[in-house]
N, C-alpha and C. Protein backbone atom coordinates (compact mmCIF):
# COMPACT_ATOMS: atom_id res chain seq x y z
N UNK A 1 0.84 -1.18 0.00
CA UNK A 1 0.00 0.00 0.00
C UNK A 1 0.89 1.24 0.00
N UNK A 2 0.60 2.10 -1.00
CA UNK A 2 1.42 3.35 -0.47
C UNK A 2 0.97 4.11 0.39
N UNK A 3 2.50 5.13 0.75
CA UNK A 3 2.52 6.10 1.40
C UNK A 3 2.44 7.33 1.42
N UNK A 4 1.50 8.26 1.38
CA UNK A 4 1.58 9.45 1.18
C UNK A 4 1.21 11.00 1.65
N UNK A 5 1.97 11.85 1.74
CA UNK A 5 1.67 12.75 2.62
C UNK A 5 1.78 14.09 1.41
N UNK A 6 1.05 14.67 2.04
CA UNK A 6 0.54 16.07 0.86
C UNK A 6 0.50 17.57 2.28
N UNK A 7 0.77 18.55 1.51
CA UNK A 7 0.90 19.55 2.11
C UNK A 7 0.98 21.23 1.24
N UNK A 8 0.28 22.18 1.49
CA UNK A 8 -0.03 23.26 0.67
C UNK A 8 0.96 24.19 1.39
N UNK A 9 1.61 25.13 0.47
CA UNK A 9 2.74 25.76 0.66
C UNK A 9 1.96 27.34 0.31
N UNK A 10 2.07 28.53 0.47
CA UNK A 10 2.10 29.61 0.20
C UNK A 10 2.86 29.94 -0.94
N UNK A 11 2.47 30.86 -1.65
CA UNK A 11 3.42 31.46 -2.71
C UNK A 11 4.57 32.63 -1.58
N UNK A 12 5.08 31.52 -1.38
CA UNK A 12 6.16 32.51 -0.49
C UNK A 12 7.79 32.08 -0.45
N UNK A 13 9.07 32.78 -0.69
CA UNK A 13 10.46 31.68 -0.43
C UNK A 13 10.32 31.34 0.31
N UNK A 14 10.04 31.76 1.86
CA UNK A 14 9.71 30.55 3.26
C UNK A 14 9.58 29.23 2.31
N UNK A 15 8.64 29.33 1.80
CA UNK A 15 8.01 27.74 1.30
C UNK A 15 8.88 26.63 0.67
N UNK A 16 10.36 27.35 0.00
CA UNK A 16 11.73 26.06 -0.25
C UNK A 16 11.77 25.45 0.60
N UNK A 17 12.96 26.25 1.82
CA UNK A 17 12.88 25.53 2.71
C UNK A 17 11.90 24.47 3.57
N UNK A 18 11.09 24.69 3.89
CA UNK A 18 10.24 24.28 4.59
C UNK A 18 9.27 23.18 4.11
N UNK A 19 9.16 23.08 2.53
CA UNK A 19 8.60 22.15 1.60
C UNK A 19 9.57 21.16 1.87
N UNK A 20 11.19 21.51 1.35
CA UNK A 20 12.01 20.31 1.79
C UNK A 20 12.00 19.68 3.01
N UNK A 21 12.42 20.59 3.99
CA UNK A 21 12.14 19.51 5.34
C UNK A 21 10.70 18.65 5.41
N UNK A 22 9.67 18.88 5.27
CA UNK A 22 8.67 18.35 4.79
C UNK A 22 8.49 17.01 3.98
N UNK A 23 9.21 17.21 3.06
CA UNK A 23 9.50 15.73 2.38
C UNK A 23 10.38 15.20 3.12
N UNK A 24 11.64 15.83 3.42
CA UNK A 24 12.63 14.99 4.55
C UNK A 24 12.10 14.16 5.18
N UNK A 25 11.35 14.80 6.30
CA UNK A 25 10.68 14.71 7.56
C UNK A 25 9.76 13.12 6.86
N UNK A 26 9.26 12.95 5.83
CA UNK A 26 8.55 11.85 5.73
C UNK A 26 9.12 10.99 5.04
N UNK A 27 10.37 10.81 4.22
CA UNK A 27 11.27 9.95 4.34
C UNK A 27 12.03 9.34 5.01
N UNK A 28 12.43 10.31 5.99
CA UNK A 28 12.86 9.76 7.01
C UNK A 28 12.24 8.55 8.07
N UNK A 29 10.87 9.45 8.11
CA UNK A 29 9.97 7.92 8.81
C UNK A 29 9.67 7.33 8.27
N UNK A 30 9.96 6.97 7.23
CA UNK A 30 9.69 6.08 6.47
C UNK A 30 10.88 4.90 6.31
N UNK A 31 11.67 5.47 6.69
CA UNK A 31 13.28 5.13 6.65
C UNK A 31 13.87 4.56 5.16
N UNK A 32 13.23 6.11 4.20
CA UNK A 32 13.89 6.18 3.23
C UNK A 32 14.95 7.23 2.55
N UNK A 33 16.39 7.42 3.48
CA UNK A 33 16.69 8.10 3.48
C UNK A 33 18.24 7.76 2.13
N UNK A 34 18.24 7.04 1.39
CA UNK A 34 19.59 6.37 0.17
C UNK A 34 19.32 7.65 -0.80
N UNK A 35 18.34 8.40 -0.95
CA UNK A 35 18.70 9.10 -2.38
C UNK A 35 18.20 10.59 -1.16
N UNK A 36 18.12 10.86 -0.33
CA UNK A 36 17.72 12.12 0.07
C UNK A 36 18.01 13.14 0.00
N UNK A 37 19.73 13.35 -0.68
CA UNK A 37 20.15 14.81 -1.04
C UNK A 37 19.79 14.77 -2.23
N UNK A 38 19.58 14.16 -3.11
CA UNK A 38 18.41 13.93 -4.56
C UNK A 38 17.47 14.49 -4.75
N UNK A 39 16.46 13.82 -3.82
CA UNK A 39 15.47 13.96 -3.61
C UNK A 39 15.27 15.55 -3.15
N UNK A 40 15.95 16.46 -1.85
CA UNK A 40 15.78 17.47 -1.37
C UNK A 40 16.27 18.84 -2.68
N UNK A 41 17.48 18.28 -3.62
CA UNK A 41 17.63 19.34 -4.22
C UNK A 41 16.66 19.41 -5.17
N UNK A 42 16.02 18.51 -5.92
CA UNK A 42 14.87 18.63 -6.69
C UNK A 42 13.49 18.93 -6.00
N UNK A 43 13.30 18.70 -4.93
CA UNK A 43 11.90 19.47 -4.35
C UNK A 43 12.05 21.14 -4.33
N UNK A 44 13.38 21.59 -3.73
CA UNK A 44 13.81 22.95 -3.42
C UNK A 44 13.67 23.48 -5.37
N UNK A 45 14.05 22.31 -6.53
CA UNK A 45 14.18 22.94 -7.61
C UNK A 45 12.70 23.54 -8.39
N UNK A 46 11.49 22.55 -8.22
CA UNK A 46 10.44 22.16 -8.41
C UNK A 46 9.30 23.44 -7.50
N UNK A 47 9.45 23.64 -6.51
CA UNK A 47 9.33 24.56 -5.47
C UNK A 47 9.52 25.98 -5.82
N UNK A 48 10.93 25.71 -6.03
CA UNK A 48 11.59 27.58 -6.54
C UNK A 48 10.78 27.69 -7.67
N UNK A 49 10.49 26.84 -9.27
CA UNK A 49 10.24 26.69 -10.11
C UNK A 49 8.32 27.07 -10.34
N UNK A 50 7.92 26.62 -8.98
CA UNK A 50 6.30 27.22 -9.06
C UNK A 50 6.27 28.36 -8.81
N UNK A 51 6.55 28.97 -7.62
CA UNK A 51 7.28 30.14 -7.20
C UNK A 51 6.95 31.74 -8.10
N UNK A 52 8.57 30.70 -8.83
CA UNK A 52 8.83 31.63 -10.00
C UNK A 52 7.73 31.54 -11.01
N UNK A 53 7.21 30.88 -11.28
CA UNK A 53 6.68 30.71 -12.67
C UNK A 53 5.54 30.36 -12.77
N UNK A 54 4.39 29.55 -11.29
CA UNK A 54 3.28 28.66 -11.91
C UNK A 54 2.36 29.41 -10.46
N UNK A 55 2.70 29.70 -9.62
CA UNK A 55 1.82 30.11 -8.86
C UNK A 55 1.20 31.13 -8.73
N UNK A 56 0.21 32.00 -8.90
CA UNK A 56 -0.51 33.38 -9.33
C UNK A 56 -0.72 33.47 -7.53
N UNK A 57 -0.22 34.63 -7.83
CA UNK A 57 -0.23 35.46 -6.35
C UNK A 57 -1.65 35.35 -5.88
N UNK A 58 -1.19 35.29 -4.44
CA UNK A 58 -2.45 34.90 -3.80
C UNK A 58 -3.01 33.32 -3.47
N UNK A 59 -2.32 32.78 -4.61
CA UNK A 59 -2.87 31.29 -4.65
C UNK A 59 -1.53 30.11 -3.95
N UNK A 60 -1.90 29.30 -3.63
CA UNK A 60 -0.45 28.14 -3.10
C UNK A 60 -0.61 27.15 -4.07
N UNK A 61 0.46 26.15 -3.73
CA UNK A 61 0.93 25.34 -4.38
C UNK A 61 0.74 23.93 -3.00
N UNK A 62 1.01 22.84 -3.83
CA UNK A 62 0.64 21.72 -3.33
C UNK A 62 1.97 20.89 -3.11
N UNK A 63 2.74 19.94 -2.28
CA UNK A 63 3.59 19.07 -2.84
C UNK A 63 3.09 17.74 -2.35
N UNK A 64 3.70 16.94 -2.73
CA UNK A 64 3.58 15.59 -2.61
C UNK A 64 4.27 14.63 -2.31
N UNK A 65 4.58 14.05 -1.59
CA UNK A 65 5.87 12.74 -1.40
C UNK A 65 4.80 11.43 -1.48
N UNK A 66 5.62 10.48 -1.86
CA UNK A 66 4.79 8.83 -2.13
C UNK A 66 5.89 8.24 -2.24
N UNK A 67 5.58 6.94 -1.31
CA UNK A 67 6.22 5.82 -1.60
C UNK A 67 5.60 4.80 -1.84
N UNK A 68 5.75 4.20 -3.11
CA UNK A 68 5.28 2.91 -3.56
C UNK A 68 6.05 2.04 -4.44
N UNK A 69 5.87 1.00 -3.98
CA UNK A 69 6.85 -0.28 -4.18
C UNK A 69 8.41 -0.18 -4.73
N UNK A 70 8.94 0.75 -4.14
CA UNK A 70 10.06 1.17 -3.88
C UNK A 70 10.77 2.29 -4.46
N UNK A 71 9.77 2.83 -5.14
CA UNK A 71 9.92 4.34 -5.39
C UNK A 71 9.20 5.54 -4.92
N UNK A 72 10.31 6.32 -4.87
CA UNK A 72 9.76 7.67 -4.25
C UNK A 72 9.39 8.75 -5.52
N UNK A 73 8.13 9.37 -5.26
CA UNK A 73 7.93 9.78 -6.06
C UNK A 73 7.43 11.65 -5.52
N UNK A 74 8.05 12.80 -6.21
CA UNK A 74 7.85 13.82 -5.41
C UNK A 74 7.01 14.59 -6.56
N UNK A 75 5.90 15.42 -6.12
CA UNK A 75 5.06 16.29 -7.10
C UNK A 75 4.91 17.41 -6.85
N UNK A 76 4.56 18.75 -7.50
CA UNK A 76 4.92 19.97 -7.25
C UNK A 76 3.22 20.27 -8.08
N UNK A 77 2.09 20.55 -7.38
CA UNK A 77 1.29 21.14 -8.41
C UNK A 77 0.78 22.71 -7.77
N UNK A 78 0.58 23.34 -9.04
CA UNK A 78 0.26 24.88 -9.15
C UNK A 78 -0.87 25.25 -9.56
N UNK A 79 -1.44 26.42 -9.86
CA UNK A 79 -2.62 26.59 -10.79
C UNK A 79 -2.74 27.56 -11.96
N UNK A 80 -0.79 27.71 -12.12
CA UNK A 80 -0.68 28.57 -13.26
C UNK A 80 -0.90 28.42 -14.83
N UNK A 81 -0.96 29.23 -15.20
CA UNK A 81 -0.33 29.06 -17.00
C UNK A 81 1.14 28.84 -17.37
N UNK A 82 0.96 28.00 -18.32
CA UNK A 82 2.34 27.61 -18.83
C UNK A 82 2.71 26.28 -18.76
N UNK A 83 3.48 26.18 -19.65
CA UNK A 83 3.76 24.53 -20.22
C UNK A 83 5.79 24.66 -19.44
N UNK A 84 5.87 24.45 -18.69
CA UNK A 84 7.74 24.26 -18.12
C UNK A 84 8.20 23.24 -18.96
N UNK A 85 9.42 23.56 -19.21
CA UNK A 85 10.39 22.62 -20.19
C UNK A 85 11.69 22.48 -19.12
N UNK A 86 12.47 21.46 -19.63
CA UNK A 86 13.86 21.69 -19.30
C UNK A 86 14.74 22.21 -20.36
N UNK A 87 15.59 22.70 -19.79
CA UNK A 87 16.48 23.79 -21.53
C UNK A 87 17.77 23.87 -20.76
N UNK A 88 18.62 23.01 -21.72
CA UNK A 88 20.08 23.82 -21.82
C UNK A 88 20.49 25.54 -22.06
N UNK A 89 20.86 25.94 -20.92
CA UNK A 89 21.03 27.28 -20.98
C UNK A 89 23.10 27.29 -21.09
N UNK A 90 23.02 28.42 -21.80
CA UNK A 90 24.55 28.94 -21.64
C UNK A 90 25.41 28.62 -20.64
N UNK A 91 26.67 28.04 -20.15
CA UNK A 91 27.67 28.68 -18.99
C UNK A 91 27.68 29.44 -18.25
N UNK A 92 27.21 30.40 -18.78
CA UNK A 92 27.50 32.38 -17.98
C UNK A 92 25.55 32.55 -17.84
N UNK A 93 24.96 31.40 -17.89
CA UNK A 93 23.62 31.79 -17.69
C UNK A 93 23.22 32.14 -16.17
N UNK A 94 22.95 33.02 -15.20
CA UNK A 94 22.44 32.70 -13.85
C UNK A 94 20.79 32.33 -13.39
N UNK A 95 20.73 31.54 -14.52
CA UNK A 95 19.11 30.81 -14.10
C UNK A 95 19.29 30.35 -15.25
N UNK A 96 17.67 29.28 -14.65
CA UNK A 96 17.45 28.41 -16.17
C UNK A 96 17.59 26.93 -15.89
N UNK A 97 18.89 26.30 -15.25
CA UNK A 97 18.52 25.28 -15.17
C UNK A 97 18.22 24.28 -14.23
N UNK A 98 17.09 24.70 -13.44
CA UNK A 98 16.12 23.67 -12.23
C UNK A 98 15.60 22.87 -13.21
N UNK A 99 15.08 22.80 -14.20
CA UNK A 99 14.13 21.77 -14.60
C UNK A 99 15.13 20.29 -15.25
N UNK A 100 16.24 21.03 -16.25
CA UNK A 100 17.02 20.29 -16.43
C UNK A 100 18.13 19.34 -15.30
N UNK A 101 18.17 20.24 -14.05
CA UNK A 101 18.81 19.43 -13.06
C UNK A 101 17.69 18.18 -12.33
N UNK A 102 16.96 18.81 -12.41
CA UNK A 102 15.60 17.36 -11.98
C UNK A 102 15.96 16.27 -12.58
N UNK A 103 15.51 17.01 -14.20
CA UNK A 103 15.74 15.49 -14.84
C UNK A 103 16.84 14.66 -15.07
N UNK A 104 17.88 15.69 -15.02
CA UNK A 104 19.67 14.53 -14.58
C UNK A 104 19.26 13.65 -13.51
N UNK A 105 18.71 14.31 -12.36
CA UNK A 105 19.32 13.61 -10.95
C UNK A 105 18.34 12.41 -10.79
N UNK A 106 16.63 13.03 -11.42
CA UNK A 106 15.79 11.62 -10.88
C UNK A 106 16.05 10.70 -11.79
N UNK A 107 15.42 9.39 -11.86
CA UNK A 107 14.97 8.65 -12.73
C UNK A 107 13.98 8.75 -13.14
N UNK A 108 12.83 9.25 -13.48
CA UNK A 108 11.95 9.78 -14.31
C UNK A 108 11.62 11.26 -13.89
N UNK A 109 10.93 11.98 -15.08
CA UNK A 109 10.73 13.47 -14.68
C UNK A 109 9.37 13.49 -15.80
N UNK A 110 8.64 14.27 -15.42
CA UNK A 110 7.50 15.04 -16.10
C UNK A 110 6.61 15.99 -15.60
N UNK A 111 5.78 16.13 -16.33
CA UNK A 111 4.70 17.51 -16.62
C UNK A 111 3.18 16.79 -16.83
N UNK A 112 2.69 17.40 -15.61
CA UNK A 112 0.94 16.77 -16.10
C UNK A 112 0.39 17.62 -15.88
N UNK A 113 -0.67 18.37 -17.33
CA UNK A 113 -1.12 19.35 -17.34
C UNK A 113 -2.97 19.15 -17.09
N UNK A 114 -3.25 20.09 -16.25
CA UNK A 114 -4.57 20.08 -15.90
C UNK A 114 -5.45 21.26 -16.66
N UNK A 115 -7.10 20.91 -16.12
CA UNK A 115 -7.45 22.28 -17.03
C UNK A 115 -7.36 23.49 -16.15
N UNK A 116 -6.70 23.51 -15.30
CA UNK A 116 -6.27 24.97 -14.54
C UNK A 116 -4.64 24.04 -13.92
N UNK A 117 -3.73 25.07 -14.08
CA UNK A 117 -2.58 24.87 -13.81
C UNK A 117 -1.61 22.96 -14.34
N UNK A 118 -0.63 22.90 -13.19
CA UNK A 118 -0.17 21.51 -13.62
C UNK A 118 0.70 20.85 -12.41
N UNK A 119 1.00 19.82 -12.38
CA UNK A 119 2.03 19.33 -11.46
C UNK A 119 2.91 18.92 -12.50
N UNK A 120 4.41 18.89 -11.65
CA UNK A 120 5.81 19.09 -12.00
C UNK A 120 5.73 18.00 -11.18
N UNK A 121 6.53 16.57 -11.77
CA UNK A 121 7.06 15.39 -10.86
C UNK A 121 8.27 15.12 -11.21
N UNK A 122 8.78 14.34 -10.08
CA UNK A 122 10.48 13.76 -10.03
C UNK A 122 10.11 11.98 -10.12
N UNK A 123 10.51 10.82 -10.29
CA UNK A 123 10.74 9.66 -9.57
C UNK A 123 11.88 9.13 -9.18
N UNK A 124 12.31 8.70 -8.01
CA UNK A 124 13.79 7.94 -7.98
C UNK A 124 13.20 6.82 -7.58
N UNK A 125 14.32 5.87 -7.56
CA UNK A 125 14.15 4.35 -7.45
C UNK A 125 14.34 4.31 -5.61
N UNK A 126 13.91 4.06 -4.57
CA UNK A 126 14.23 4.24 -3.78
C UNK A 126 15.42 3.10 -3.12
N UNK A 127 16.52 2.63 -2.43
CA UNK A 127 17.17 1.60 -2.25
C UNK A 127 16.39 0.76 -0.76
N UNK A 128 17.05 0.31 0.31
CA UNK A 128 16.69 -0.88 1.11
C UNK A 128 16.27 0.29 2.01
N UNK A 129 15.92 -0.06 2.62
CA UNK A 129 14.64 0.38 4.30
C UNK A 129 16.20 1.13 5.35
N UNK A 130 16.16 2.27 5.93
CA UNK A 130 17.26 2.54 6.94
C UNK A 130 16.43 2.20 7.65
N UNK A 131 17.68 1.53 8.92
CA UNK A 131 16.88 1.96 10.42
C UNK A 131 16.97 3.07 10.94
N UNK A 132 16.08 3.35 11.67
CA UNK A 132 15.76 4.81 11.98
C UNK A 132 15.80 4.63 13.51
């Protein structure tokens, strides 16, 4: 059976931080902690990424952690406009690439578009159970 915990964030920077510990916080009891600096820089990327781009002031954002049958799976949904890509940007670029670092680090990445806004997901493979 999976596991899953959901939680609504503010359109606010408070909300990086605090989204990550959030997923932490339920990997950990879960005692799935083998990919967690993975996992934390792509929530913080996914996060910054609504933020910036998908959340209309005033409104929050949603995230998601799940574990099922041995993957972790993290979701970012908004209620903005716009289709997010990942894009190779320049060297000397200072933004640009959160979406493309997602999809290096997880094992699967996508975009599911709704008829108001979309969720942004990561998957990693999760490894053996820590004790906690």
């Amino acid at each position: 059976m999976p596991l899953t915990r959901r939680q609504r964030f503010p359109r606010s920077r408070r909300a990086v931080p605090v989204a990550r510990e959030f997923v932490s916080a339920a990997l950990v009891e879960w005692g799935r902690t083998d990919r967690l600096d993975d996992i934390r820089l792509c929530v913080s990327e996914l996060v910054t990424n609504a933020l910036l781009h998908g959340v209309p002031t005033g409104r929050e954002m949603c995230v998601a952690v799940t574990l099922d049958t041995g993957m972790v799976r993290i979701e970012v949904r908004d209620s903005g406009d716009g289709s997010p890509h990942a894009r190779r940007v320049t060297p000397d670029a200072c933004s640009g690439r959160g979406l493309w670092l997602v999809r290096e680090v997880a094992d699967d990445f996508g975009i599911d578009e709704h008829s108001v806004g979309k969720t942004v997901w990561a998957v990693f493979k999760a490894g053996q159970v820590t004790a906690s």
